[in-house]
PDB file of N, CA and C in Angstrom:
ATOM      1  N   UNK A   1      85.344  -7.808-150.927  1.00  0.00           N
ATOM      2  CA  UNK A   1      84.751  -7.553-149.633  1.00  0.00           C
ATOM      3  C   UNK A   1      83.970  -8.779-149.139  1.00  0.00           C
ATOM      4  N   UNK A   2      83.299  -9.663-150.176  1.00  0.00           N
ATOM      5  CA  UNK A   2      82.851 -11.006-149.605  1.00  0.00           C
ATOM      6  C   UNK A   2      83.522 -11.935-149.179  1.00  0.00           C
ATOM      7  N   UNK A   3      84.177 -11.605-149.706  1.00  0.00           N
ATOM      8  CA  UNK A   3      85.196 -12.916-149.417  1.00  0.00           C
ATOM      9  C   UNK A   3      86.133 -12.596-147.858  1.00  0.00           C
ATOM     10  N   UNK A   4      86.287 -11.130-147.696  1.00  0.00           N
ATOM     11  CA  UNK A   4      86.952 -10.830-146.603  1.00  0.00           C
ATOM     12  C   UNK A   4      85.933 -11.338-145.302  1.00  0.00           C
ATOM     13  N   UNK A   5      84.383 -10.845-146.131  1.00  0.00           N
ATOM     14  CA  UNK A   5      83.516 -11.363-144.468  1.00  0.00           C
ATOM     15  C   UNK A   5      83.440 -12.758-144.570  1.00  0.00           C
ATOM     16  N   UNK A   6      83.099 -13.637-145.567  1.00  0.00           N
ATOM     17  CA  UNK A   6      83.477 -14.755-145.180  1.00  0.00           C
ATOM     18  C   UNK A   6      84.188 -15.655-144.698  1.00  0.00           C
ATOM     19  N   UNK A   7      85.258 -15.395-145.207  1.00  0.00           N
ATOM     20  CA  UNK A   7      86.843 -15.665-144.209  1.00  0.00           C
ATOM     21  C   UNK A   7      86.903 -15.320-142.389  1.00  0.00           C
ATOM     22  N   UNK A   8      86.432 -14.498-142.707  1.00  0.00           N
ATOM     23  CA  UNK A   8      86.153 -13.756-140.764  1.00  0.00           C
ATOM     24  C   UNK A   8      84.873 -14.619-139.907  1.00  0.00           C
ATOM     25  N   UNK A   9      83.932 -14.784-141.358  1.00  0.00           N
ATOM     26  CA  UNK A   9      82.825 -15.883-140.530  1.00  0.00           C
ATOM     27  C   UNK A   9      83.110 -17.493-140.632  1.00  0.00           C
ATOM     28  N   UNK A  10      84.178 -17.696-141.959  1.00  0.00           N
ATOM     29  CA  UNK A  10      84.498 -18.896-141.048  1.00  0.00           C
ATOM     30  C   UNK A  10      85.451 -19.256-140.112  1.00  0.00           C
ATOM     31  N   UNK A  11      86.121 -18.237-139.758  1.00  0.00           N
ATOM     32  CA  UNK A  11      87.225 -18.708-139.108  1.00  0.00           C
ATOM     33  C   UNK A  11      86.358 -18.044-137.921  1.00  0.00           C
ATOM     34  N   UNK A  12      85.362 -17.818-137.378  1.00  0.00           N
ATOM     35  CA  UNK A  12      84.763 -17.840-136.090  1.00  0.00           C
ATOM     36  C   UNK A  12      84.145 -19.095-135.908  1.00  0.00           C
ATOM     37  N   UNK A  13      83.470 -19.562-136.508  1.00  0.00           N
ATOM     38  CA  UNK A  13      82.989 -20.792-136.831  1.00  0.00           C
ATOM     39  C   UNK A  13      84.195 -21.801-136.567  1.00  0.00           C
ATOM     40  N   UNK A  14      84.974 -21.598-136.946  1.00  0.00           N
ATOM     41  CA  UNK A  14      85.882 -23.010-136.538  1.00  0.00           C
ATOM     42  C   UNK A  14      86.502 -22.932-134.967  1.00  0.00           C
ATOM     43  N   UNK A  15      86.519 -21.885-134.491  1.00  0.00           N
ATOM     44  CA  UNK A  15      87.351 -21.360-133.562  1.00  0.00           C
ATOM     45  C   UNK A  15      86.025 -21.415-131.829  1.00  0.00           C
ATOM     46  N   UNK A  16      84.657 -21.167-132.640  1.00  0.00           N
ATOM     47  CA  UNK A  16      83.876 -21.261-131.513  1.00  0.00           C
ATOM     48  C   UNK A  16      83.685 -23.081-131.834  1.00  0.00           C
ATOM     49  N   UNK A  17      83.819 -23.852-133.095  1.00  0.00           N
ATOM     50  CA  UNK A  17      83.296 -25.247-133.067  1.00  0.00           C
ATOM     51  C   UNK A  17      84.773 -25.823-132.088  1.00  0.00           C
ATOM     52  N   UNK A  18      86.001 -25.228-132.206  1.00  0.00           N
ATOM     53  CA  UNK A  18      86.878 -26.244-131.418  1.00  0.00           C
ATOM     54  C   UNK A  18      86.692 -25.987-130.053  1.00  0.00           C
ATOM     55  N   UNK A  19      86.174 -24.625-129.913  1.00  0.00           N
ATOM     56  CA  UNK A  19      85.801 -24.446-128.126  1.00  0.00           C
ATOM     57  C   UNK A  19      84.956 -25.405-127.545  1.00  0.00           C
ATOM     58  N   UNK A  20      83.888 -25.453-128.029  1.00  0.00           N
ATOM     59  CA  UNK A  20      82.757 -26.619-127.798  1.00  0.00           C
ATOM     60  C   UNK A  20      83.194 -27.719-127.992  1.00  0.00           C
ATOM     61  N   UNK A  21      84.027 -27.991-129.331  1.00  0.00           N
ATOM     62  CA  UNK A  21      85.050 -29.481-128.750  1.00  0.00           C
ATOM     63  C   UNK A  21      85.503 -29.711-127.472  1.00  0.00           C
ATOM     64  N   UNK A  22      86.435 -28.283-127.277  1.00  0.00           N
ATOM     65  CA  UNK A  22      87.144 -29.148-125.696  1.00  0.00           C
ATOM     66  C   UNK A  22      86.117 -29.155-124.833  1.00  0.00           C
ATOM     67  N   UNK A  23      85.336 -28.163-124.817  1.00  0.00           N
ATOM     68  CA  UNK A  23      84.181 -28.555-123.666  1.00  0.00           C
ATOM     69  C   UNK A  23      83.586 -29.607-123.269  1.00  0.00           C
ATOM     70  N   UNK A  24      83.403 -30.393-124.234  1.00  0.00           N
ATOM     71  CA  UNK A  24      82.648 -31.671-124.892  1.00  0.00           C
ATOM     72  C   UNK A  24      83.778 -32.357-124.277  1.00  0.00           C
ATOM     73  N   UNK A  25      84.839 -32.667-124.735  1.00  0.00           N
ATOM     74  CA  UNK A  25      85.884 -34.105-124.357  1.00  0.00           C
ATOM     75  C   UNK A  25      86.717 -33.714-122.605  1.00  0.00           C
ATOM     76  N   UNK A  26      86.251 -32.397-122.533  1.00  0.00           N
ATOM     77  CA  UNK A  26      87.391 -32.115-121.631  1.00  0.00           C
ATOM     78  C   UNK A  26      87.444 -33.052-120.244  1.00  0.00           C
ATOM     79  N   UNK A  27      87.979 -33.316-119.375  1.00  0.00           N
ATOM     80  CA  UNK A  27      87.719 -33.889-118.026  1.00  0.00           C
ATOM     81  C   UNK A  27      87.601 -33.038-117.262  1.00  0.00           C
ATOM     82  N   UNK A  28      86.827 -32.842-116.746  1.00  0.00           N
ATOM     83  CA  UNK A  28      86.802 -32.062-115.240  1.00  0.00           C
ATOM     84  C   UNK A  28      85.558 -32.775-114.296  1.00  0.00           C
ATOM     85  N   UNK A  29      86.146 -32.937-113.250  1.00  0.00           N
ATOM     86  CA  UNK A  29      86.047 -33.400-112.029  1.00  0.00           C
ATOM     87  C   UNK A  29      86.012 -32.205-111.314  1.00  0.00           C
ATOM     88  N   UNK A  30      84.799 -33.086-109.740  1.00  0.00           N
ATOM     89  CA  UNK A  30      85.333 -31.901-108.624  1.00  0.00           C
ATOM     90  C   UNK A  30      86.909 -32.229-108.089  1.00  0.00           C
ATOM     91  N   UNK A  31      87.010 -33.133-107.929  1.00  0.00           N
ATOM     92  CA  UNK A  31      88.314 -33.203-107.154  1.00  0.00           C
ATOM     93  C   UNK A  31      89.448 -32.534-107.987  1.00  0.00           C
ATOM     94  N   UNK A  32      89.422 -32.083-109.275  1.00  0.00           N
ATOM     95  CA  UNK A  32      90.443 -31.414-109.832  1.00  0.00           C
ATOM     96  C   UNK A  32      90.130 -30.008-109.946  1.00  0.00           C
ATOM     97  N   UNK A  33      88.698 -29.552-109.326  1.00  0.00           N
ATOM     98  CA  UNK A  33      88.064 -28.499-109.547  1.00  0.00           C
ATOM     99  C   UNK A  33      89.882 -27.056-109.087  1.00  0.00           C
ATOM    100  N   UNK A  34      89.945 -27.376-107.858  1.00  0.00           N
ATOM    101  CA  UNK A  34      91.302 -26.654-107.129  1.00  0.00           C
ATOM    102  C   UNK A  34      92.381 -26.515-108.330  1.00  0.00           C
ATOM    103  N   UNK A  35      92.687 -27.619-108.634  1.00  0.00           N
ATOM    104  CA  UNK A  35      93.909 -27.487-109.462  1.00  0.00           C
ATOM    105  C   UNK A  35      93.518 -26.442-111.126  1.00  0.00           C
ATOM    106  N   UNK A  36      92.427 -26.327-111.194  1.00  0.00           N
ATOM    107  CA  UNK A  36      92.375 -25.526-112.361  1.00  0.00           C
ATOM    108  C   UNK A  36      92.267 -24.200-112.201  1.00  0.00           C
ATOM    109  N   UNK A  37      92.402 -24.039-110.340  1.00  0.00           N
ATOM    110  CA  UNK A  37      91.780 -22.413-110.277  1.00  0.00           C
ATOM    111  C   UNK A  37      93.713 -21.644-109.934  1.00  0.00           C
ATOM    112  N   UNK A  38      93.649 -20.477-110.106  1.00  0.00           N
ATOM    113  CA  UNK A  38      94.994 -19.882-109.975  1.00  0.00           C
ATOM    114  C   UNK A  38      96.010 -19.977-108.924  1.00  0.00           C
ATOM    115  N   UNK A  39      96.945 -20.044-108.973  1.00  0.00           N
ATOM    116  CA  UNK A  39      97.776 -19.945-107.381  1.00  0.00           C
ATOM    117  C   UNK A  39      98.186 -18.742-107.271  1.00  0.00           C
ATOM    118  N   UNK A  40      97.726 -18.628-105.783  1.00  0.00           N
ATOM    119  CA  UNK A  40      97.402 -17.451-104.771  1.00  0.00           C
ATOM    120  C   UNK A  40      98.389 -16.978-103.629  1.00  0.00           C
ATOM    121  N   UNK A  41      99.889 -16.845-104.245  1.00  0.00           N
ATOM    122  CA  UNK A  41     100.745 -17.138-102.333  1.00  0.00           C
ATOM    123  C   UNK A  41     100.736 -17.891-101.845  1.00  0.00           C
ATOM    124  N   UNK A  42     100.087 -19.568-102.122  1.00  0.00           N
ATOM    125  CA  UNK A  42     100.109 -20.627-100.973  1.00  0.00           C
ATOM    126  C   UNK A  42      98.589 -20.125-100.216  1.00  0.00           C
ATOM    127  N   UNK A  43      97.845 -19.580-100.760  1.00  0.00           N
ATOM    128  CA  UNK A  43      96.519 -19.996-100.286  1.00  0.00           C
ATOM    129  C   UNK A  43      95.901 -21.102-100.328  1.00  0.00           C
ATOM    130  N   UNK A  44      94.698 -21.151 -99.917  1.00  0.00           N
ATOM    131  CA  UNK A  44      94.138 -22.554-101.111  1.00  0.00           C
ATOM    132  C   UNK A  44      92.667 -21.740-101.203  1.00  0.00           C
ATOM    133  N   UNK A  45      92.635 -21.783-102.675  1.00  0.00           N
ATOM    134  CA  UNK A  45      91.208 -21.076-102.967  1.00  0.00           C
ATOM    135  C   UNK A  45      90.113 -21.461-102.987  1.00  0.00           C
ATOM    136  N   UNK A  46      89.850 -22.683-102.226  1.00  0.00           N
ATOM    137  CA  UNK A  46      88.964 -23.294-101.859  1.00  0.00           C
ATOM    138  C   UNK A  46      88.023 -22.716-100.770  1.00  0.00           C
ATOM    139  N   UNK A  47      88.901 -22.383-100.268  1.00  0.00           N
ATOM    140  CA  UNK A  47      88.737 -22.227 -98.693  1.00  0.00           C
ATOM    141  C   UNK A  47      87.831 -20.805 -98.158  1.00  0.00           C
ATOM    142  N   UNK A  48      87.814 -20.448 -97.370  1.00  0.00           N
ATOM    143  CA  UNK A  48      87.058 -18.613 -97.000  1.00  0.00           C
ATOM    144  C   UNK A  48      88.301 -17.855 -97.569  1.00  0.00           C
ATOM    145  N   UNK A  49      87.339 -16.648 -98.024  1.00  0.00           N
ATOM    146  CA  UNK A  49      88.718 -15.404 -98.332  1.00  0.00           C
ATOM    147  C   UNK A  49      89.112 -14.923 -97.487  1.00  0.00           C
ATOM    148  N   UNK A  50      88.562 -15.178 -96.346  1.00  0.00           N
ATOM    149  CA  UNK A  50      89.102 -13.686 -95.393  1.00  0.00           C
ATOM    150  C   UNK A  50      89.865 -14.259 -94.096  1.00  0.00           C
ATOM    151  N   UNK A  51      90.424 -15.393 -94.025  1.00  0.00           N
ATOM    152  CA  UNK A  51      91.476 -15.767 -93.674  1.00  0.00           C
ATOM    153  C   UNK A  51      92.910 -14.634 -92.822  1.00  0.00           C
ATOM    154  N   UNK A  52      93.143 -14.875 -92.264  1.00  0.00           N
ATOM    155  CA  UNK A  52      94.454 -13.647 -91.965  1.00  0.00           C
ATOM    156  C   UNK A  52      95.702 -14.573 -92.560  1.00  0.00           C
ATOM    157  N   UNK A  53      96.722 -13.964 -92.973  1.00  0.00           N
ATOM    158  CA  UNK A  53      97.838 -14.047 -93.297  1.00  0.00           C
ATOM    159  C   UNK A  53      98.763 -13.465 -92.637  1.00  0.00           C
ATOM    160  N   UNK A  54     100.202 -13.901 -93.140  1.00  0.00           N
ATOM    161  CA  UNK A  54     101.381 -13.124 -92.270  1.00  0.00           C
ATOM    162  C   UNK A  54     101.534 -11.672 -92.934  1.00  0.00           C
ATOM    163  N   UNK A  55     101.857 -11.031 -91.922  1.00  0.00           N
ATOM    164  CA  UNK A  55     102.220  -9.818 -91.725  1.00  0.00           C
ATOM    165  C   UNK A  55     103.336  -9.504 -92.469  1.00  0.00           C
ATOM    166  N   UNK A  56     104.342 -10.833 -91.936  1.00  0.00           N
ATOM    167  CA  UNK A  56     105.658 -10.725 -91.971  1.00  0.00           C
ATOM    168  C   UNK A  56     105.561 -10.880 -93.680  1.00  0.00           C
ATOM    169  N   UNK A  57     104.870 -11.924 -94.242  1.00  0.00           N
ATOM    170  CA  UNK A  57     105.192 -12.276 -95.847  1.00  0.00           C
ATOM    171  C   UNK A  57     104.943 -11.204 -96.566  1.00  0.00           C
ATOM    172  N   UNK A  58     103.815 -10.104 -96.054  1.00  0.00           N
ATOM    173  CA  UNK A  58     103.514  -8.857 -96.809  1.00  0.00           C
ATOM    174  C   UNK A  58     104.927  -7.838 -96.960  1.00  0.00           C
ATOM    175  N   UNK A  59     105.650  -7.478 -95.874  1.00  0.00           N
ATOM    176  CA  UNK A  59     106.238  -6.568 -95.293  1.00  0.00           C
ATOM    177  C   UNK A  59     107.734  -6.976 -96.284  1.00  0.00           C
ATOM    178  N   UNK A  60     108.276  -8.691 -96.207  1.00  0.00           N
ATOM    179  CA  UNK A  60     108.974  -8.809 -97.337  1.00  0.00           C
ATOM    180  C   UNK A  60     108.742  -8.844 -98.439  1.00  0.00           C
ATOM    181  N   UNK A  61     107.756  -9.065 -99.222  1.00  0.00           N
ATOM    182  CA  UNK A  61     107.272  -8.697-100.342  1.00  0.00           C
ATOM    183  C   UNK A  61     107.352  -6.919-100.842  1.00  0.00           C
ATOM    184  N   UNK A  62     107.278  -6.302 -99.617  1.00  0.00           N
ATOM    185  CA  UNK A  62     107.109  -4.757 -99.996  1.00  0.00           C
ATOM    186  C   UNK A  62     108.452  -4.468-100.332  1.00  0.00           C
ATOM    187  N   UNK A  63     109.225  -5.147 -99.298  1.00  0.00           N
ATOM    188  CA  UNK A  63     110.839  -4.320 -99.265  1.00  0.00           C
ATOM    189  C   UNK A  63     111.124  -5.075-100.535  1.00  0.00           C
ATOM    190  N   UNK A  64     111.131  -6.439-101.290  1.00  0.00           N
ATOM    191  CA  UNK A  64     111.685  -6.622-102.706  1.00  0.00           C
ATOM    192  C   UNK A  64     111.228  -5.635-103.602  1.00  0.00           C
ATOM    193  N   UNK A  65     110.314  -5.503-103.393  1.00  0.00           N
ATOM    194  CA  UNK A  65     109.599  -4.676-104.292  1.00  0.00           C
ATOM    195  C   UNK A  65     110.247  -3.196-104.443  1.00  0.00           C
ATOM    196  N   UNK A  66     110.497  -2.575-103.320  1.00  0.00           N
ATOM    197  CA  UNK A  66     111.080  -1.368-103.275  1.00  0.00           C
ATOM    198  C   UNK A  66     112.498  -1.725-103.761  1.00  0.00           C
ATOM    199  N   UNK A  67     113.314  -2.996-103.059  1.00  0.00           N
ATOM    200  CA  UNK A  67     114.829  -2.859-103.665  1.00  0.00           C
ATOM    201  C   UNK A  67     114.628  -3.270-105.478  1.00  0.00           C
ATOM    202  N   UNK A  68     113.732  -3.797-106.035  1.00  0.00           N
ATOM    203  CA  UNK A  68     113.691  -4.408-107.458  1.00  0.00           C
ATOM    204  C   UNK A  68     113.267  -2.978-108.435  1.00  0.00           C
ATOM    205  N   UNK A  69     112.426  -2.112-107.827  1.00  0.00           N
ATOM    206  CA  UNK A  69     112.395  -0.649-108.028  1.00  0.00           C
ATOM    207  C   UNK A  69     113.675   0.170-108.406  1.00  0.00           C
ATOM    208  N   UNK A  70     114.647   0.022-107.154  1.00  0.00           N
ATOM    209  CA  UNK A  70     115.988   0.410-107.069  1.00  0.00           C
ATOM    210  C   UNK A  70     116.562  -0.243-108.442  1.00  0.00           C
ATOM    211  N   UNK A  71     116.851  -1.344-108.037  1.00  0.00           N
ATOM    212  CA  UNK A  71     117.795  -2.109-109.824  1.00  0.00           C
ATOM    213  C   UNK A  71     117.132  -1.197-110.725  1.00  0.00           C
ATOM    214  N   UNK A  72     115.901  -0.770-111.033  1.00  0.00           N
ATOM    215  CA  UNK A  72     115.370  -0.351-112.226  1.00  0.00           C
ATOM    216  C   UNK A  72     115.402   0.912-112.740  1.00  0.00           C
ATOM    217  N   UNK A  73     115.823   1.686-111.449  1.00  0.00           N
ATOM    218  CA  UNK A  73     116.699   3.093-111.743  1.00  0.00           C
ATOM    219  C   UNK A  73     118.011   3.292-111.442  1.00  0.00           C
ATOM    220  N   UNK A  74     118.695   2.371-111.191  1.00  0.00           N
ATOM    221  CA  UNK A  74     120.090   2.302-111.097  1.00  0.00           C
ATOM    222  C   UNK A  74     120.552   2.264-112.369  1.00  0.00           C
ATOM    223  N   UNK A  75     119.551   0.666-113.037  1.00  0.00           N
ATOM    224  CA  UNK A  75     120.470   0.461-114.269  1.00  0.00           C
ATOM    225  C   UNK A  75     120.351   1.076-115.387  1.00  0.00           C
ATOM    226  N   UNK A  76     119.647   1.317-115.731  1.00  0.00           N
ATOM    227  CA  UNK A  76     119.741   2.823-117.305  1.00  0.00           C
ATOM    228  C   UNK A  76     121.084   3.979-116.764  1.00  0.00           C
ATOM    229  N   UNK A  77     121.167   3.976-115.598  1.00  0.00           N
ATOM    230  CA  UNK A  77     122.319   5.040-115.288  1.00  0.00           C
ATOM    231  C   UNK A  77     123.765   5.331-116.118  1.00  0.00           C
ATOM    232  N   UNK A  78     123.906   3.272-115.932  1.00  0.00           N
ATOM    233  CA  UNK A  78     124.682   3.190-116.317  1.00  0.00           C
ATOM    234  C   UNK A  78     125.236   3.515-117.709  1.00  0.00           C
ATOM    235  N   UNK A  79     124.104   3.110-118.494  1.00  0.00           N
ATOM    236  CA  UNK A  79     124.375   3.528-120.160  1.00  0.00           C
ATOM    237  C   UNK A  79     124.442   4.801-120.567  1.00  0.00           C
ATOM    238  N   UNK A  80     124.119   5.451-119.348  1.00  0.00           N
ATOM    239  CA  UNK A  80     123.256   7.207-120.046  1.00  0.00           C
ATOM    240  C   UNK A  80     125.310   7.799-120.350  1.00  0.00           C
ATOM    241  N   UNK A  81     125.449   7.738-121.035  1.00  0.00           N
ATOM    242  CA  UNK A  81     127.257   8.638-121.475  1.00  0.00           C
ATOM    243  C   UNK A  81     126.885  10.007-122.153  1.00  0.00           C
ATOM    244  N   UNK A  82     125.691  10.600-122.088  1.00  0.00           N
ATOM    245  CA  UNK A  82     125.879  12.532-121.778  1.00  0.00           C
ATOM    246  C   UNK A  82     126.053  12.633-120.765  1.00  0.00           C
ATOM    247  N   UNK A  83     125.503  12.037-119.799  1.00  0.00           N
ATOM    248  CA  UNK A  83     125.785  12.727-118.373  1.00  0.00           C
ATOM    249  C   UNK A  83     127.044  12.770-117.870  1.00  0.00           C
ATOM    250  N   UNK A  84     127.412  13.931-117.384  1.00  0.00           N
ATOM    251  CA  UNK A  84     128.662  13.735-116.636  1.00  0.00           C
ATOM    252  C   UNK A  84     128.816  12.499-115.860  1.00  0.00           C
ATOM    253  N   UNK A  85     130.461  12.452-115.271  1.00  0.00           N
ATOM    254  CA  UNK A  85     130.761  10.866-114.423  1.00  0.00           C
ATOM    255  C   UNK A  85     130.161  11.592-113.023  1.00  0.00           C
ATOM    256  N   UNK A  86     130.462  12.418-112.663  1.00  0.00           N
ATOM    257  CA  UNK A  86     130.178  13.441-111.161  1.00  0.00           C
ATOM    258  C   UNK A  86     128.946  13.187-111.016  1.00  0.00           C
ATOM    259  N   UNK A  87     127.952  13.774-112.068  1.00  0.00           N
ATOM    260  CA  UNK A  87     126.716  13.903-111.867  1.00  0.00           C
ATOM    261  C   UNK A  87     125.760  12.488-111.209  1.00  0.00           C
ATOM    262  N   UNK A  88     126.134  11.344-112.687  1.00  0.00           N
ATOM    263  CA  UNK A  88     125.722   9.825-112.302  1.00  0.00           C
ATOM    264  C   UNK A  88     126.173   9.608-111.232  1.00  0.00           C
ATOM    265  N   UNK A  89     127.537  10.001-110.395  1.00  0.00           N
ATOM    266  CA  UNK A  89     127.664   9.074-109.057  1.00  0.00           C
ATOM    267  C   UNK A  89     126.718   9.788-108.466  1.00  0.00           C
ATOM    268  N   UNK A  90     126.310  10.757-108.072  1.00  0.00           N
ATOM    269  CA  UNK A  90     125.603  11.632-107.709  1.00  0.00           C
ATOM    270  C   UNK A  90     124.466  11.222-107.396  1.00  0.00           C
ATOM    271  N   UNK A  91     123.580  10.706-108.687  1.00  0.00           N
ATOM    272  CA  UNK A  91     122.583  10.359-108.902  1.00  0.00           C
ATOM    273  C   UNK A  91     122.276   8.879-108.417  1.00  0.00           C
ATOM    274  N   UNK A  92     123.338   8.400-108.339  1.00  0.00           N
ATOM    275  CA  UNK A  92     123.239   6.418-107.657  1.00  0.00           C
ATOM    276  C   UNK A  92     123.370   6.751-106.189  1.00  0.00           C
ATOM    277  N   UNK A  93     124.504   7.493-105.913  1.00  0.00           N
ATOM    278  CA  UNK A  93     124.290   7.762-104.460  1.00  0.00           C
ATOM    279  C   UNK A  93     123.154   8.275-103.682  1.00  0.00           C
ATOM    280  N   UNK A  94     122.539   9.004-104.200  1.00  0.00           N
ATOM    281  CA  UNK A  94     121.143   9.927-103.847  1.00  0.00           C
ATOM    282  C   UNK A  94     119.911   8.530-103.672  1.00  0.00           C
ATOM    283  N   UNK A  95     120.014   7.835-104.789  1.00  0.00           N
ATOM    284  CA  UNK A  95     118.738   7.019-104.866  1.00  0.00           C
ATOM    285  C   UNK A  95     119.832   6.021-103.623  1.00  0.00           C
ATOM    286  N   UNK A  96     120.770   5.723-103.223  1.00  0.00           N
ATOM    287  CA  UNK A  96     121.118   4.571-102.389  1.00  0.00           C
ATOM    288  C   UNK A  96     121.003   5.004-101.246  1.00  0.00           C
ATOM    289  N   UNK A  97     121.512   6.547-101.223  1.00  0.00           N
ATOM    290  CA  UNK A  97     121.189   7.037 -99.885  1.00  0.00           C
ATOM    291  C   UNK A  97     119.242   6.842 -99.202  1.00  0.00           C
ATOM    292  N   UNK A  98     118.784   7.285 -99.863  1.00  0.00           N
ATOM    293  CA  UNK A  98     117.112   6.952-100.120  1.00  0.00           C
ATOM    294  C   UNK A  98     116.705   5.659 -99.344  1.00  0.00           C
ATOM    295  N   UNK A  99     117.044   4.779-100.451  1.00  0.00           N
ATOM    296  CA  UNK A  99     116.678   3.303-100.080  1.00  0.00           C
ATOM    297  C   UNK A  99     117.414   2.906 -98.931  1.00  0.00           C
ATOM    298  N   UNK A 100     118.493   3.115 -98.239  1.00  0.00           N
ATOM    299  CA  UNK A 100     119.045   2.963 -97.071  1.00  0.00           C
ATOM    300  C   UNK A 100     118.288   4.008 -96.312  1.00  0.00           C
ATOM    301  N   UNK A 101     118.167   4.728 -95.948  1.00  0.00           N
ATOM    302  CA  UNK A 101     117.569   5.620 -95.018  1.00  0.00           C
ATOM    303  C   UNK A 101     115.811   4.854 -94.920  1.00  0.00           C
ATOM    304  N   UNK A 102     114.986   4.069 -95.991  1.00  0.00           N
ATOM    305  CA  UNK A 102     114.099   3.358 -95.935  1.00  0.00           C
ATOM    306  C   UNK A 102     114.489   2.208 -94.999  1.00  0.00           C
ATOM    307  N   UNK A 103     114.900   1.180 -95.136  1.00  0.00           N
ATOM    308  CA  UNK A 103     115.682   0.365 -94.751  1.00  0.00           C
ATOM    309  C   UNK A 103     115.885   0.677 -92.781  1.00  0.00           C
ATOM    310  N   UNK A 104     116.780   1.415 -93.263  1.00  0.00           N
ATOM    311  CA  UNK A 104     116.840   1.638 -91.434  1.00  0.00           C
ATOM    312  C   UNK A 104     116.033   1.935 -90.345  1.00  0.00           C
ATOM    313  N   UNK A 105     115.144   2.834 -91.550  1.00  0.00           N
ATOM    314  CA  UNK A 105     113.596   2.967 -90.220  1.00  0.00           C
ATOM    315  C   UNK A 105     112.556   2.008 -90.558  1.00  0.00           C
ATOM    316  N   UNK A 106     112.800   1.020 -91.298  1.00  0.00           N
ATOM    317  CA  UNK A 106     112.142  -0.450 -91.125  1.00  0.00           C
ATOM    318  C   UNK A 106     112.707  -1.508 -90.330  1.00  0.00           C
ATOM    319  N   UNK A 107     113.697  -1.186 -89.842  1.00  0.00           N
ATOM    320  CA  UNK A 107     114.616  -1.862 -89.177  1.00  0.00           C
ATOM    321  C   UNK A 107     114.091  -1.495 -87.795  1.00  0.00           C
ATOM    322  N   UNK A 108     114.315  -0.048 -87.850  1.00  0.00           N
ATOM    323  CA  UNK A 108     113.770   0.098 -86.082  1.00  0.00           C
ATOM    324  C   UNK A 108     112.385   0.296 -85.969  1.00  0.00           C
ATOM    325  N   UNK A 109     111.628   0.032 -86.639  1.00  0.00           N
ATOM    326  CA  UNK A 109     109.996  -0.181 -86.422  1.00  0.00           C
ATOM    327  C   UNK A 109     109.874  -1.976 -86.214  1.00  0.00           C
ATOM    328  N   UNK A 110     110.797  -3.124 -86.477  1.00  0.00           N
ATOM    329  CA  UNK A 110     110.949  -4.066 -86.166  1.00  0.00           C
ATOM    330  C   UNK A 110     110.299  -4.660 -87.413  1.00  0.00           C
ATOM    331  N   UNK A 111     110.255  -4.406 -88.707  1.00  0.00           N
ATOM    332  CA  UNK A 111     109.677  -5.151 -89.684  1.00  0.00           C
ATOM    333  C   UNK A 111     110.712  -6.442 -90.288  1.00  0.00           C
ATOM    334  N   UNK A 112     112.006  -5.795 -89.576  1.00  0.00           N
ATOM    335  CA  UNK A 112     112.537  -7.256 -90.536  1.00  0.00           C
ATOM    336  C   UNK A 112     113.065  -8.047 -89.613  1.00  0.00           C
ATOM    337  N   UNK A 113     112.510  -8.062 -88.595  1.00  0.00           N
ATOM    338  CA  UNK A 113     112.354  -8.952 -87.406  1.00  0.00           C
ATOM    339  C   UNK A 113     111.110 -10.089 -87.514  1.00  0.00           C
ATOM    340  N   UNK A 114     111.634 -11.316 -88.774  1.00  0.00           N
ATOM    341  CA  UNK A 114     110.993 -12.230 -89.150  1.00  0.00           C
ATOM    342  C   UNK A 114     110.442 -13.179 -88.234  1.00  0.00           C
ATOM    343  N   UNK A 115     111.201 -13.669 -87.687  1.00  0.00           N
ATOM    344  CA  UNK A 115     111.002 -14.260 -86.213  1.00  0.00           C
ATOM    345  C   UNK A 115     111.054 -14.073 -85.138  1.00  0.00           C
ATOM    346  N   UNK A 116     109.486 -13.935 -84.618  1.00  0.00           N
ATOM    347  CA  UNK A 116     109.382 -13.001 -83.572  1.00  0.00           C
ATOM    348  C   UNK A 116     108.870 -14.254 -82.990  1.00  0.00           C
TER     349      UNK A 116
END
């Protein structure tokens, strides 16, 4: 059992002494301050948060999102072999019918009317 806590206290010990290493040698600058912080969509996080953005970049982002949804219940379909063949078309058609019927009344609300 000593030996287990010692092992645990030195290997914190080495692990907080190399942190304080890089701290110690690291470079940081303001001018690199930006480049170390996360990328944001093509923000720049420098800047104010409350900025407006496009509408339009949200609205395609949603619809991948909904069709990448789709791939993700389409494809297990394919492997499932209890299910009847009737049933699975059934079941792809239903979810395609879905996502098309989405689709079309985003269409006539004018969302994928990118360039306006």
């Amino acid at each position: 059992m000593l030996f287990l806590f010692i092992l645990i206290l030195t290997s914190a010990a080495f692990v907080f002494f190399m942190f304080f290493l890089n701290m110690f040698f690291s470079k940081k600058f303001i001018k690199n301050r930006e480049k170390m912080t996360p990328f944001e969509c093509g923000f720049d996080s420098m800047s104010v948060s409350r900025l407006p953005f496009s509408l339009q970049f949200y609205l395609v982002s949603i619809i991948f999102l909904i069709f990448d949804v789709e791939i993700a219940l389409i494809m297990p379909l394919i492997y499932l072999n209890y299910l009847t063949y009737t049933f699975m078309i059934f079941t792809i058609f239903f979810i395609l019918l879905v996502l098309l019927g989405g689709l079309y009344l985003e269409w006539l609300e004018g969302a994928l009317m990118w360039f306006k």
